[in-house]
PDB file of N, CA and C in Angstrom:
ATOM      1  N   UNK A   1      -9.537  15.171  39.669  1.00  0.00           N
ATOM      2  CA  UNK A   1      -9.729  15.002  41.101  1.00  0.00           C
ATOM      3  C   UNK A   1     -11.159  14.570  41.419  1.00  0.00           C
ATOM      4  N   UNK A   2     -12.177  14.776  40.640  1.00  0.00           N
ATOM      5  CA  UNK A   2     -13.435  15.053  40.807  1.00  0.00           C
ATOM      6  C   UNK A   2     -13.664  12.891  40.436  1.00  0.00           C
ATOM      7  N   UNK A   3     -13.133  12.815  39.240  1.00  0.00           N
ATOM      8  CA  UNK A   3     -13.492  11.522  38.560  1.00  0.00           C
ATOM      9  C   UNK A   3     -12.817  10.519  40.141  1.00  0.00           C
ATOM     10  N   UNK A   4     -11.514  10.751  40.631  1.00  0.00           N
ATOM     11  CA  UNK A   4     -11.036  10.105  42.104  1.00  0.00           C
ATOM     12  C   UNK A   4     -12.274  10.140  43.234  1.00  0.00           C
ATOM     13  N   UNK A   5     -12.682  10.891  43.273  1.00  0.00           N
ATOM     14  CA  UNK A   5     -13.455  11.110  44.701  1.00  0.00           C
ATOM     15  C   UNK A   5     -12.976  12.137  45.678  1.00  0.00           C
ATOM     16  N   UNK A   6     -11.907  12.369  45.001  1.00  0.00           N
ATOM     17  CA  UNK A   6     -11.347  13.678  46.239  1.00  0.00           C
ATOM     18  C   UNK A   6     -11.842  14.960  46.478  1.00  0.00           C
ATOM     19  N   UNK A   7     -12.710  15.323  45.198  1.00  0.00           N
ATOM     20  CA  UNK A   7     -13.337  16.383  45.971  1.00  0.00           C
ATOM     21  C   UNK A   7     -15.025  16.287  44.785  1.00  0.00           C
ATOM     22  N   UNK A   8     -15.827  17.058  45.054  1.00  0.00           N
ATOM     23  CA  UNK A   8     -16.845  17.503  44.309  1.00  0.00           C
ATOM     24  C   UNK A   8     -16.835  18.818  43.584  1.00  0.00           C
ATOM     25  N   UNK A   9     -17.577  18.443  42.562  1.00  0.00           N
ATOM     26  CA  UNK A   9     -17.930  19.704  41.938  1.00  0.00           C
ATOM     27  C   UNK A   9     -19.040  20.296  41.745  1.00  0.00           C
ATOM     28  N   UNK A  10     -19.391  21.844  42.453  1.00  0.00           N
ATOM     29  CA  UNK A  10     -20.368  22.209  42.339  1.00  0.00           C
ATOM     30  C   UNK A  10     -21.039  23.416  41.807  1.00  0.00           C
ATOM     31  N   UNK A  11     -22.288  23.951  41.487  1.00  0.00           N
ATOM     32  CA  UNK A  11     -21.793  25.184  40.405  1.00  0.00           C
ATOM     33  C   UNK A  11     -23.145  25.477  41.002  1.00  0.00           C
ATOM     34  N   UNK A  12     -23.068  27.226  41.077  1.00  0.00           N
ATOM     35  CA  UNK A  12     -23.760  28.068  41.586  1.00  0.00           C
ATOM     36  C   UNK A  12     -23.942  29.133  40.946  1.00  0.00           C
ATOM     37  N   UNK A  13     -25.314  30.263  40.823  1.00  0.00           N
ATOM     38  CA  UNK A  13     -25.110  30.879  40.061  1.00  0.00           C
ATOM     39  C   UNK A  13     -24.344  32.161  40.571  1.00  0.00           C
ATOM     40  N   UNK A  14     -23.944  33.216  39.664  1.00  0.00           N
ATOM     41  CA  UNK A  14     -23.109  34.284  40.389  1.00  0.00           C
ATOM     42  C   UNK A  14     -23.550  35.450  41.871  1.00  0.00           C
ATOM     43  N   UNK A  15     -25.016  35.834  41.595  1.00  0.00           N
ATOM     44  CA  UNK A  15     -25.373  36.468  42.885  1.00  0.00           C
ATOM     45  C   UNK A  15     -25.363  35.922  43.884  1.00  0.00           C
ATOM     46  N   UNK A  16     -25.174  34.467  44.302  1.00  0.00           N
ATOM     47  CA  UNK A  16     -24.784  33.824  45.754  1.00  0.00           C
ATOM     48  C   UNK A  16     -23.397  33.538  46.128  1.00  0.00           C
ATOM     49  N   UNK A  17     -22.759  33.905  44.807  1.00  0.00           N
ATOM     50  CA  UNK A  17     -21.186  33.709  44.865  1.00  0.00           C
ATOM     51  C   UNK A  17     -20.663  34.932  45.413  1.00  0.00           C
ATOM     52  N   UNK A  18     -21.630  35.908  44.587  1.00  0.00           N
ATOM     53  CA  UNK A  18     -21.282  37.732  45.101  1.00  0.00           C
ATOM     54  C   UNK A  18     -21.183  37.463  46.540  1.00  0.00           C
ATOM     55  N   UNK A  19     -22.296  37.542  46.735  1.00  0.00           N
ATOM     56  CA  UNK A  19     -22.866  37.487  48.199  1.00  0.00           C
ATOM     57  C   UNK A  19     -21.894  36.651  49.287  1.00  0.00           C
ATOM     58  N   UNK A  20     -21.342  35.709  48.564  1.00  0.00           N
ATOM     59  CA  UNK A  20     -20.705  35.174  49.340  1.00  0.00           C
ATOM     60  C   UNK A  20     -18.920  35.387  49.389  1.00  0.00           C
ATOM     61  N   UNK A  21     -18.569  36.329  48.837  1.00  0.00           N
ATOM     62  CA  UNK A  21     -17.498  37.127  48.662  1.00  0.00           C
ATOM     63  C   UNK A  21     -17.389  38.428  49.506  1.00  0.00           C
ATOM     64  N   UNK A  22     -18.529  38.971  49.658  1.00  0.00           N
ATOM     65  CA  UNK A  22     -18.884  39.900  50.318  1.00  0.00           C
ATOM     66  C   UNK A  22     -18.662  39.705  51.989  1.00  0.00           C
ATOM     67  N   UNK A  23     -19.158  38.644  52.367  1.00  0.00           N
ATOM     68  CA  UNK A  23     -19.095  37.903  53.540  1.00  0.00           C
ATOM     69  C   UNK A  23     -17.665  37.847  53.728  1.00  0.00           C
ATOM     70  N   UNK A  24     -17.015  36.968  53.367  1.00  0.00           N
ATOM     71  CA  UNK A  24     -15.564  36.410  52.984  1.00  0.00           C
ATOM     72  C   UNK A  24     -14.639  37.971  53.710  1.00  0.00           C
ATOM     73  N   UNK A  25     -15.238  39.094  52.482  1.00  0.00           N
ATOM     74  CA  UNK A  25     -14.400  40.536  52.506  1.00  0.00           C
ATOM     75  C   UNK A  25     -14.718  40.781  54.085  1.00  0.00           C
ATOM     76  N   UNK A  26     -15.923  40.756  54.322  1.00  0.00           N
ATOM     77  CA  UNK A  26     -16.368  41.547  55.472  1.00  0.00           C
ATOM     78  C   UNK A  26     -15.612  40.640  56.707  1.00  0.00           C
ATOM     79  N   UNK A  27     -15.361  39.588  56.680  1.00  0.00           N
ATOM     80  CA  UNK A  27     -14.808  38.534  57.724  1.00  0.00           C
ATOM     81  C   UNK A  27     -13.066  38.587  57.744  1.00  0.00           C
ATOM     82  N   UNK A  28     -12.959  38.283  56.624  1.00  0.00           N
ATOM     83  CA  UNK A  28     -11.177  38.090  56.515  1.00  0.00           C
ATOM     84  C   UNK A  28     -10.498  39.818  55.791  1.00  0.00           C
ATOM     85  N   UNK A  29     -11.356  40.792  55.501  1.00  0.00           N
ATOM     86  CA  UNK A  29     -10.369  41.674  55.125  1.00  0.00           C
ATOM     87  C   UNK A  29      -9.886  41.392  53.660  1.00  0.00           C
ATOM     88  N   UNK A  30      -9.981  41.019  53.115  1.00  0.00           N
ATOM     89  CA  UNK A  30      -9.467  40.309  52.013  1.00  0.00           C
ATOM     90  C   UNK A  30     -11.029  40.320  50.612  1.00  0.00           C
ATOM     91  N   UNK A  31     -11.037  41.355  49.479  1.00  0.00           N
ATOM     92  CA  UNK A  31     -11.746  40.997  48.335  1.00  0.00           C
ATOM     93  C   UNK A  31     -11.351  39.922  47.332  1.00  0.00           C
ATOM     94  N   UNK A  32     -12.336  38.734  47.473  1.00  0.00           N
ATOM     95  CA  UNK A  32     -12.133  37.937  46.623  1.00  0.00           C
ATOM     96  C   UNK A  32     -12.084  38.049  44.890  1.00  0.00           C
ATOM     97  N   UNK A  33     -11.417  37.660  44.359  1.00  0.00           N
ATOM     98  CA  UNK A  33     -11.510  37.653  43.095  1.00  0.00           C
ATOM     99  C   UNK A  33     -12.896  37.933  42.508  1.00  0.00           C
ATOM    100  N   UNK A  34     -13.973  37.916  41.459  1.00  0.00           N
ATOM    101  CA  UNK A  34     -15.187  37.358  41.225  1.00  0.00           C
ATOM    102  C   UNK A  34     -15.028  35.839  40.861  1.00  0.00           C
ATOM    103  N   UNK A  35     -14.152  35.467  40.211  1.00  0.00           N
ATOM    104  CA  UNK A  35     -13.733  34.278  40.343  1.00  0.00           C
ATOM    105  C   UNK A  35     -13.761  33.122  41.555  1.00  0.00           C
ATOM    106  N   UNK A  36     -13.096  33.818  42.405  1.00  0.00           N
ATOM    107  CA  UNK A  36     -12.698  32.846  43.517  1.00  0.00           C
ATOM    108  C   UNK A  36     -14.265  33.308  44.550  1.00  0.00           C
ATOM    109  N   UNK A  37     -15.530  33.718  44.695  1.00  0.00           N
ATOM    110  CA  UNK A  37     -16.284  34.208  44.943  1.00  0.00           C
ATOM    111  C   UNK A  37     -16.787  32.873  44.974  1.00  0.00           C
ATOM    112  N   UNK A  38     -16.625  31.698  43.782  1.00  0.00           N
ATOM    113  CA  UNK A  38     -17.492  30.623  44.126  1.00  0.00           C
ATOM    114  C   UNK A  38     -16.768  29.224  44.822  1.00  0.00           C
ATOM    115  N   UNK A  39     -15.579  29.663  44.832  1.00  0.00           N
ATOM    116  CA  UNK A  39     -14.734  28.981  45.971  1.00  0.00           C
ATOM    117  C   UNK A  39     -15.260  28.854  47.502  1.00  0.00           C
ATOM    118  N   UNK A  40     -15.445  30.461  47.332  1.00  0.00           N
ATOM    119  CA  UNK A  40     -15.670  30.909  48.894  1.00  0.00           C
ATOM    120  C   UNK A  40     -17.063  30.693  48.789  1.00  0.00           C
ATOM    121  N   UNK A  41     -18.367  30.615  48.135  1.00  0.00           N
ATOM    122  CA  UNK A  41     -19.495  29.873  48.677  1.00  0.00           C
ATOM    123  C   UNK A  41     -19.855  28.610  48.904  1.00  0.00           C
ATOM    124  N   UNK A  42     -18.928  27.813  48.423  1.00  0.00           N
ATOM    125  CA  UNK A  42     -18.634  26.356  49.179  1.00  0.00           C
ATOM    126  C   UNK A  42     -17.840  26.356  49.803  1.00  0.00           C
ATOM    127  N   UNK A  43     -17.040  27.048  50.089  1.00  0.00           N
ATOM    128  CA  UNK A  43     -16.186  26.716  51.612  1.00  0.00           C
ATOM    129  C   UNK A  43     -17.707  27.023  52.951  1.00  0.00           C
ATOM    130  N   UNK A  44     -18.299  28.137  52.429  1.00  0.00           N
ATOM    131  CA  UNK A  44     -19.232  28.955  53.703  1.00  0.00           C
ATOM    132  C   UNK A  44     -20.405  28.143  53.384  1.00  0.00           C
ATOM    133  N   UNK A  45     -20.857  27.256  52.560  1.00  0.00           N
ATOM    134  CA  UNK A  45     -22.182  26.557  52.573  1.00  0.00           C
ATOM    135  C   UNK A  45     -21.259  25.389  52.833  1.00  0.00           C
ATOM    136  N   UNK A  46     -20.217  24.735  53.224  1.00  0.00           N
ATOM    137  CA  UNK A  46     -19.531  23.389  53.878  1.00  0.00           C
ATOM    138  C   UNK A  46     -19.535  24.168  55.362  1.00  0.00           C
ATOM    139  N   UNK A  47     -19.169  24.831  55.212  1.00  0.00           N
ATOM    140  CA  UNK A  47     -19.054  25.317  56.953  1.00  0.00           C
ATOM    141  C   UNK A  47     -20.373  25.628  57.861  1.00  0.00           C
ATOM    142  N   UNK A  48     -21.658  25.868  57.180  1.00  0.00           N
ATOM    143  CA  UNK A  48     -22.729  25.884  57.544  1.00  0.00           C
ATOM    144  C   UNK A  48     -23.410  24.350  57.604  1.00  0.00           C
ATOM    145  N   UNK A  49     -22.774  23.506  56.960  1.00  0.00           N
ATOM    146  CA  UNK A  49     -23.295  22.151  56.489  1.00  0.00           C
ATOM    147  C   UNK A  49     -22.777  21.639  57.854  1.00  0.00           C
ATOM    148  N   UNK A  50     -21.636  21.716  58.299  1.00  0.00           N
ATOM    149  CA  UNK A  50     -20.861  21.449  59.531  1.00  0.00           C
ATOM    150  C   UNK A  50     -21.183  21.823  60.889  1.00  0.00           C
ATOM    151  N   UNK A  51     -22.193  23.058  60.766  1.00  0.00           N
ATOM    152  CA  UNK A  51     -22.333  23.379  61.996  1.00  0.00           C
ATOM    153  C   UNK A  51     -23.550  22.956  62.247  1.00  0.00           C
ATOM    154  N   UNK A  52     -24.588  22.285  61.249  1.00  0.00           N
ATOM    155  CA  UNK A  52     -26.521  21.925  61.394  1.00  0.00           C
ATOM    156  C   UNK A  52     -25.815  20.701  61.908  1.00  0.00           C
ATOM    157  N   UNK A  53     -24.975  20.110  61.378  1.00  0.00           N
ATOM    158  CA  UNK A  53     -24.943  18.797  62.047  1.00  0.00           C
ATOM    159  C   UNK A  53     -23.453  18.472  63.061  1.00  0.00           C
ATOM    160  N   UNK A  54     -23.355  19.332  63.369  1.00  0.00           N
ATOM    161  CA  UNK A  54     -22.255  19.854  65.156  1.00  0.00           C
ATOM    162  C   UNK A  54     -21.231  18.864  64.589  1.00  0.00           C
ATOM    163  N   UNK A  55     -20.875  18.742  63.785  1.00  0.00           N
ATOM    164  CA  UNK A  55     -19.393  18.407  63.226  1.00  0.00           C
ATOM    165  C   UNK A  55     -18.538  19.352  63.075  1.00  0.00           C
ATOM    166  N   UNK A  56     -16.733  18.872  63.190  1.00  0.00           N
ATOM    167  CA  UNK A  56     -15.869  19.591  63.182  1.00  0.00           C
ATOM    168  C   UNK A  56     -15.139  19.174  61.817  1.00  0.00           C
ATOM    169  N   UNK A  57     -14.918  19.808  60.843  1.00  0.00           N
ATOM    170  CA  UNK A  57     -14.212  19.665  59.478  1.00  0.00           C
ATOM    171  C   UNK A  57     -13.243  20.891  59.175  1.00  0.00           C
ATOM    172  N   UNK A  58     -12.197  19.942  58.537  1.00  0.00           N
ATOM    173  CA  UNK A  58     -11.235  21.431  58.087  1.00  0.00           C
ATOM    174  C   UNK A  58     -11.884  21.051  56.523  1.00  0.00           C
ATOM    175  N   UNK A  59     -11.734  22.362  56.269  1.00  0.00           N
ATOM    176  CA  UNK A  59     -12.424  23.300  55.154  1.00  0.00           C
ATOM    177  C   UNK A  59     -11.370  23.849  54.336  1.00  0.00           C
ATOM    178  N   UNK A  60     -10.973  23.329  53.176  1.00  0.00           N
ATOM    179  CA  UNK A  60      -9.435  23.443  52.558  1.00  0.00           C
ATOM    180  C   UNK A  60     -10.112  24.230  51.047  1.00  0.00           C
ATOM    181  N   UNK A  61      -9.828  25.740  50.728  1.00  0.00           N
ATOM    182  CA  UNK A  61     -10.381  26.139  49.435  1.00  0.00           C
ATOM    183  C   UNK A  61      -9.394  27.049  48.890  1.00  0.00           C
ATOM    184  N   UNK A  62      -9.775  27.135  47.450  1.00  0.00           N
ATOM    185  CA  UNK A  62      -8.390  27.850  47.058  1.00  0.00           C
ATOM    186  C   UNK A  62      -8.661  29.498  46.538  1.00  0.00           C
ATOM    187  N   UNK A  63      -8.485  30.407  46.997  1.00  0.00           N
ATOM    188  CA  UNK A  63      -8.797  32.038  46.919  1.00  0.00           C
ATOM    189  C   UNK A  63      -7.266  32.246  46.125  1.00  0.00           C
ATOM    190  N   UNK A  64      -7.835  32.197  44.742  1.00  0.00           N
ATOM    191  CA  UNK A  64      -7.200  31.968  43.696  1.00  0.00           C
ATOM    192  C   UNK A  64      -6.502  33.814  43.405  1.00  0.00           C
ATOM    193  N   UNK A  65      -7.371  34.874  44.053  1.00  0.00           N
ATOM    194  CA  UNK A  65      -6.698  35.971  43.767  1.00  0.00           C
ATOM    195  C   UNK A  65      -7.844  37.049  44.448  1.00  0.00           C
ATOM    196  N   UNK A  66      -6.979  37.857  44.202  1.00  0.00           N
ATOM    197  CA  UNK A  66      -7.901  39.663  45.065  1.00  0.00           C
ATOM    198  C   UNK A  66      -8.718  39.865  44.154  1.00  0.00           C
ATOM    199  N   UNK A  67      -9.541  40.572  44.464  1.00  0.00           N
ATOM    200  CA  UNK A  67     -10.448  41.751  43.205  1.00  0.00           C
ATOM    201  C   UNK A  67     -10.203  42.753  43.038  1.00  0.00           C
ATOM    202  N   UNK A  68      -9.239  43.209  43.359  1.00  0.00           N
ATOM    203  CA  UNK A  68      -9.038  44.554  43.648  1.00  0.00           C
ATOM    204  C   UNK A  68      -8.897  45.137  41.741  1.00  0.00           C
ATOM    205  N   UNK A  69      -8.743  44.187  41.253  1.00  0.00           N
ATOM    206  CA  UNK A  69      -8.724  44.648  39.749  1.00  0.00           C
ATOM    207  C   UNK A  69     -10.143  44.788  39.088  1.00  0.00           C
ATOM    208  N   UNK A  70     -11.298  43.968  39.507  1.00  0.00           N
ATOM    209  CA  UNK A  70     -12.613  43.949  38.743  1.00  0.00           C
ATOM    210  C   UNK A  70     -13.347  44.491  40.076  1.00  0.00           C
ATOM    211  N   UNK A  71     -13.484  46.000  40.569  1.00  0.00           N
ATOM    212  CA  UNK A  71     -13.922  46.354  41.407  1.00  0.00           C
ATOM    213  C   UNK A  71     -15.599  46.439  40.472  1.00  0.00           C
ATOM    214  N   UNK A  72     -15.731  46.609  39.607  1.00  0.00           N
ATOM    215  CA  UNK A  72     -16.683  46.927  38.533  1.00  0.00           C
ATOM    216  C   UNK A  72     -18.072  45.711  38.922  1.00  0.00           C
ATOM    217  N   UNK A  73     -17.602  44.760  38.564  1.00  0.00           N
ATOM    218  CA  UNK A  73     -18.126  43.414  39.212  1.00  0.00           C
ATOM    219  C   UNK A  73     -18.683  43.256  40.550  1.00  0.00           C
ATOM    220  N   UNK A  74     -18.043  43.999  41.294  1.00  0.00           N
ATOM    221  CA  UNK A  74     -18.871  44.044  43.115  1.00  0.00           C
ATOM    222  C   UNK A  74     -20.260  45.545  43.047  1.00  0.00           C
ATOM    223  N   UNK A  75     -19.321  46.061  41.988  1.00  0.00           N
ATOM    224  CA  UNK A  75     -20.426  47.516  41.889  1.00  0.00           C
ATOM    225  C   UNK A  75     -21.393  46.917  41.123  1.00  0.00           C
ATOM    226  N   UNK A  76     -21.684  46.480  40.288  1.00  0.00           N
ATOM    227  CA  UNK A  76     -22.663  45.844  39.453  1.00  0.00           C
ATOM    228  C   UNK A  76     -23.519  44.952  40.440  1.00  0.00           C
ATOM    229  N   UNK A  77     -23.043  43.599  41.159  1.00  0.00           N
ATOM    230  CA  UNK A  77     -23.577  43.133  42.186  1.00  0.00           C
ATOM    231  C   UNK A  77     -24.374  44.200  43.350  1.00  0.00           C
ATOM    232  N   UNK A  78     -23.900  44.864  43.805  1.00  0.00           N
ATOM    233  CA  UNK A  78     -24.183  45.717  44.486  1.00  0.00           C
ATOM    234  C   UNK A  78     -25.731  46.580  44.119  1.00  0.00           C
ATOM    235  N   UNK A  79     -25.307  47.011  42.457  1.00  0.00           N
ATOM    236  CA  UNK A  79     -26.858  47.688  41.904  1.00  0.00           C
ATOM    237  C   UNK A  79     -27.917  46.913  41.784  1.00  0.00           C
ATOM    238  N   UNK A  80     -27.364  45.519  41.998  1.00  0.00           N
ATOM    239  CA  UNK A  80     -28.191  44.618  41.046  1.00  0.00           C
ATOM    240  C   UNK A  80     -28.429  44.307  40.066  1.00  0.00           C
ATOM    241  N   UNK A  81     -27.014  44.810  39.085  1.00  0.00           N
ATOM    242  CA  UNK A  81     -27.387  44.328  37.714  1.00  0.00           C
ATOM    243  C   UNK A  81     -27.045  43.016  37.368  1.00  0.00           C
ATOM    244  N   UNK A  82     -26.463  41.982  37.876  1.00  0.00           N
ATOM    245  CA  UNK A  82     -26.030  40.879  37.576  1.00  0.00           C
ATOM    246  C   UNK A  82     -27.022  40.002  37.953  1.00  0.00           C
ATOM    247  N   UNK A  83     -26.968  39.451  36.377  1.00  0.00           N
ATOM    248  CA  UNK A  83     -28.236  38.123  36.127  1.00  0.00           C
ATOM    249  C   UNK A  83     -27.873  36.922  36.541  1.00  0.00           C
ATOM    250  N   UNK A  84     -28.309  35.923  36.945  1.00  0.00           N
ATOM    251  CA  UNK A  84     -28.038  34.908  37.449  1.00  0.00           C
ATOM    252  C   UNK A  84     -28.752  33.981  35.890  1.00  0.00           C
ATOM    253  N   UNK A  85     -28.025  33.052  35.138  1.00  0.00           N
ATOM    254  CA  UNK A  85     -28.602  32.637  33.825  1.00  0.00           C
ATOM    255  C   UNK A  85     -28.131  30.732  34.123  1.00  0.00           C
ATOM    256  N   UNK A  86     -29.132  30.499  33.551  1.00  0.00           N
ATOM    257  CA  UNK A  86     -28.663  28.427  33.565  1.00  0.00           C
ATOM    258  C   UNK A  86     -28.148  28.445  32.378  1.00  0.00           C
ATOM    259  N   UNK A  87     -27.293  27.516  31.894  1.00  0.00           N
ATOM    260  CA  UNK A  87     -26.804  26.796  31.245  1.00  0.00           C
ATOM    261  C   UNK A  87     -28.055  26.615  30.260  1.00  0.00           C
ATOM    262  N   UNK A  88     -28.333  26.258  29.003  1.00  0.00           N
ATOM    263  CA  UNK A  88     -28.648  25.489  28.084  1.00  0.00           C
ATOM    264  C   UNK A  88     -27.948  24.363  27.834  1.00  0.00           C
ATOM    265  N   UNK A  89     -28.536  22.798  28.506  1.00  0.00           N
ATOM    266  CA  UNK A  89     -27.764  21.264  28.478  1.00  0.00           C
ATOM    267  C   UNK A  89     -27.321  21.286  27.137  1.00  0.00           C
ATOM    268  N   UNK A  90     -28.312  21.346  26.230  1.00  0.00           N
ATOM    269  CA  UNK A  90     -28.316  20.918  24.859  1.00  0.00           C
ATOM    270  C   UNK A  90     -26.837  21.714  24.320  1.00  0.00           C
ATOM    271  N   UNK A  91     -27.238  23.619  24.712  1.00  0.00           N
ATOM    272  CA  UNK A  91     -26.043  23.819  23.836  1.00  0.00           C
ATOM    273  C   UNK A  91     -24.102  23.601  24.388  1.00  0.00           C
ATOM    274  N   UNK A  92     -24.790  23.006  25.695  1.00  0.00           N
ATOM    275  CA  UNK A  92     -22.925  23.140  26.524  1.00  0.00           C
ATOM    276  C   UNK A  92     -22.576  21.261  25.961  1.00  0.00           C
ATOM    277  N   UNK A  93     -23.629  20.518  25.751  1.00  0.00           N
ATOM    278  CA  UNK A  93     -23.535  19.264  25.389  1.00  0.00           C
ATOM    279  C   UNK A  93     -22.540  19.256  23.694  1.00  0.00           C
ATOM    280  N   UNK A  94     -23.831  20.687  22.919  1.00  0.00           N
ATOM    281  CA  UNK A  94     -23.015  20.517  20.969  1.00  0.00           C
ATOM    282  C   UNK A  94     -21.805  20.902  21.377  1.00  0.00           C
ATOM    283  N   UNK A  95     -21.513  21.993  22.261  1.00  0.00           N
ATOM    284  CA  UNK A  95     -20.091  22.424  22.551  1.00  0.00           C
ATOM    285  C   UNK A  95     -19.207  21.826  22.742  1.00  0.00           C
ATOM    286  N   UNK A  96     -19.332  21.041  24.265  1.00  0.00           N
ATOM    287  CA  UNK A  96     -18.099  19.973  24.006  1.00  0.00           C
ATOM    288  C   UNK A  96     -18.093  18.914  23.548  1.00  0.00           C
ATOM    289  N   UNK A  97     -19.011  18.444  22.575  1.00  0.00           N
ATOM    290  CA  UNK A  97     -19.028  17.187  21.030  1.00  0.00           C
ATOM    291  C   UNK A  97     -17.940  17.624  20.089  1.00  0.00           C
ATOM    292  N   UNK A  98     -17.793  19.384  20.223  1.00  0.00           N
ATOM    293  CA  UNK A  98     -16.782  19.778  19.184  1.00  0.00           C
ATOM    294  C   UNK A  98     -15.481  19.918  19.769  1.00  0.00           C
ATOM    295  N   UNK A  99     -15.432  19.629  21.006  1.00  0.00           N
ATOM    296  CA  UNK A  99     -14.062  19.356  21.795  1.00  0.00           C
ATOM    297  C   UNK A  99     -13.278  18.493  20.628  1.00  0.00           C
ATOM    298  N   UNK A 100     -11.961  18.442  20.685  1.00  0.00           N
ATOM    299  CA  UNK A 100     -10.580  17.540  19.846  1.00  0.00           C
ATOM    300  C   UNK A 100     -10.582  16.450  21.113  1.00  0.00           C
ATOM    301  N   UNK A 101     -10.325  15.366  21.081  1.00  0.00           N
ATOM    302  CA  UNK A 101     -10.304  14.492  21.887  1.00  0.00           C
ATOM    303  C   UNK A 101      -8.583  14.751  22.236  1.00  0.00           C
ATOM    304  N   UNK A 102      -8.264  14.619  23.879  1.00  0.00           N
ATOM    305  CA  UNK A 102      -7.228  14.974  24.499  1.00  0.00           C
ATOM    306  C   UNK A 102      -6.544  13.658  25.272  1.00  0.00           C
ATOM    307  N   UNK A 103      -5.531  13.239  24.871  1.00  0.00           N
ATOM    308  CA  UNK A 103      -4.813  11.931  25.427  1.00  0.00           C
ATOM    309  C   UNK A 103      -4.610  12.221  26.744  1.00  0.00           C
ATOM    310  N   UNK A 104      -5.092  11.305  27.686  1.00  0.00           N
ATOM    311  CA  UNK A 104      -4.446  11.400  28.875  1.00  0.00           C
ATOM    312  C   UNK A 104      -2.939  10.627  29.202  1.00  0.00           C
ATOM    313  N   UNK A 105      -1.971  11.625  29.514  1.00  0.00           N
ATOM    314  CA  UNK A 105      -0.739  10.874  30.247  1.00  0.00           C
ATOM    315  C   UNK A 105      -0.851  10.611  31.612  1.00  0.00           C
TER     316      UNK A 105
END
Protein backbone atom coordinates (compact mmCIF):
# COMPACT_ATOMS: atom_id res chain seq x y z
CA UNK A 1 0.00 0.00 0.00
CA UNK A 2 2.83 2.17 1.04
CA UNK A 3 4.94 1.44 -2.50
CA UNK A 4 0.96 2.76 -4.26
CA UNK A 5 0.75 5.96 -2.44
CA UNK A 6 -2.18 5.08 -0.44
CA UNK A 7 -0.98 5.52 2.68
CA UNK A 8 2.49 6.32 4.59
CA UNK A 9 4.57 4.78 6.81
CA UNK A 10 5.65 6.04 9.91
CA UNK A 11 7.56 4.85 13.00
CA UNK A 12 7.72 6.28 16.40
CA UNK A 13 9.31 5.37 19.34
CA UNK A 14 7.16 3.49 22.09
CA UNK A 15 6.73 6.23 24.99
CA UNK A 16 4.73 8.56 22.51
CA UNK A 17 2.80 5.62 21.35
CA UNK A 18 2.11 4.88 25.26
CA UNK A 19 1.15 8.20 25.69
CA UNK A 20 -0.83 8.18 22.97
CA UNK A 21 -2.94 5.15 23.92
CA UNK A 22 -3.50 6.57 27.08
CA UNK A 23 -5.27 9.52 25.47
CA UNK A 24 -7.18 7.19 23.03
CA UNK A 25 -8.29 5.09 26.63
CA UNK A 26 -9.07 8.27 28.36
CA UNK A 27 -11.28 9.61 25.22
CA UNK A 28 -12.97 6.50 23.71
CA UNK A 29 -13.12 4.10 26.82
CA UNK A 30 -11.42 1.60 25.03
CA UNK A 31 -7.38 0.25 26.03
CA UNK A 32 -5.47 0.00 23.07
CA UNK A 33 -3.45 -2.88 22.36
CA UNK A 34 0.49 -1.78 22.94
CA UNK A 35 0.52 -2.62 19.52
CA UNK A 36 -2.19 -0.65 18.11
CA UNK A 37 -0.81 2.38 20.50
CA UNK A 38 1.14 3.44 17.33
CA UNK A 39 -1.85 3.38 15.14
CA UNK A 40 -3.48 5.63 17.47
CA UNK A 41 -0.45 8.20 17.51
CA UNK A 42 -0.89 8.86 13.94
CA UNK A 43 -4.36 8.95 13.80
CA UNK A 44 -3.96 11.89 16.94
CA UNK A 45 -0.73 13.56 15.36
CA UNK A 46 -3.04 13.55 11.69
CA UNK A 47 -5.78 15.00 13.65
CA UNK A 48 -3.65 17.67 15.24
CA UNK A 49 -1.97 18.18 11.73
CA UNK A 50 -5.69 18.97 10.63
CA UNK A 51 -6.62 21.24 13.07
CA UNK A 52 -3.01 23.87 12.77
CA UNK A 53 -4.12 24.07 9.39
CA UNK A 54 -8.33 24.32 9.91
CA UNK A 55 -8.82 21.42 7.59
CA UNK A 56 -11.48 18.83 7.76
CA UNK A 57 -10.12 15.06 7.10
CA UNK A 58 -11.55 11.70 7.87
CA UNK A 59 -8.96 9.90 9.77
CA UNK A 60 -9.33 6.05 8.89
CA UNK A 61 -6.91 3.75 11.49
CA UNK A 62 -6.94 0.33 12.41
CA UNK A 63 -7.18 -0.52 16.53
CA UNK A 64 -6.09 -3.86 15.78
CA UNK A 65 -7.09 -5.10 19.48
CA UNK A 66 -7.67 -4.28 23.45
CA UNK A 67 -4.89 -4.48 26.01
CA UNK A 68 -6.61 -5.75 28.35
CA UNK A 69 -4.17 -8.80 28.05
CA UNK A 70 -0.61 -6.84 28.37
CA UNK A 71 -1.86 -4.64 31.23
CA UNK A 72 1.99 -5.07 32.32
CA UNK A 73 3.07 -2.80 29.40
CA UNK A 74 0.83 0.35 30.50
CA UNK A 75 2.26 -0.37 34.16
CA UNK A 76 5.77 -0.27 32.98
CA UNK A 77 4.95 2.95 30.84
CA UNK A 78 3.42 4.38 33.66
CA UNK A 79 6.80 3.77 36.08
CA UNK A 80 8.80 4.75 33.44
CA UNK A 81 10.55 1.89 32.69
CA UNK A 82 10.19 1.75 29.00
CA UNK A 83 13.17 2.80 26.84
CA UNK A 84 12.59 4.40 23.81
CA UNK A 85 15.82 2.70 21.51
CA UNK A 86 16.66 3.57 17.47
CA UNK A 87 17.18 1.08 15.22
CA UNK A 88 20.85 0.31 14.23
CA UNK A 89 20.58 1.04 9.96
CA UNK A 90 23.51 -1.13 9.51
CA UNK A 91 22.16 -4.05 11.59
CA UNK A 92 18.20 -3.96 10.29
CA UNK A 93 19.99 -3.45 6.66
CA UNK A 94 22.47 -7.28 7.38
CA UNK A 95 19.02 -8.49 8.53
CA UNK A 96 16.96 -8.14 5.75
CA UNK A 97 20.08 -9.01 3.10
CA UNK A 98 19.37 -12.43 4.83
CA UNK A 99 15.70 -12.20 3.88
CA UNK A 100 14.83 -15.42 1.04
CA UNK A 101 13.68 -13.39 -1.80
CA UNK A 102 9.63 -13.61 -1.98
CA UNK A 103 7.72 -13.77 -5.48
CA UNK A 104 5.17 -11.39 -5.83
CA UNK A 105 1.67 -12.67 -7.24
Amino acid sequence: LAEQGLVEAVAYHQNPCFAAGVQFARAEGIVPAPESTHAAKAAIDEALKCKEEGVSRTILFNLSGHGHFDMQAYTDYHAGLLKDEDYDEAALKASLDQLPPVAAE
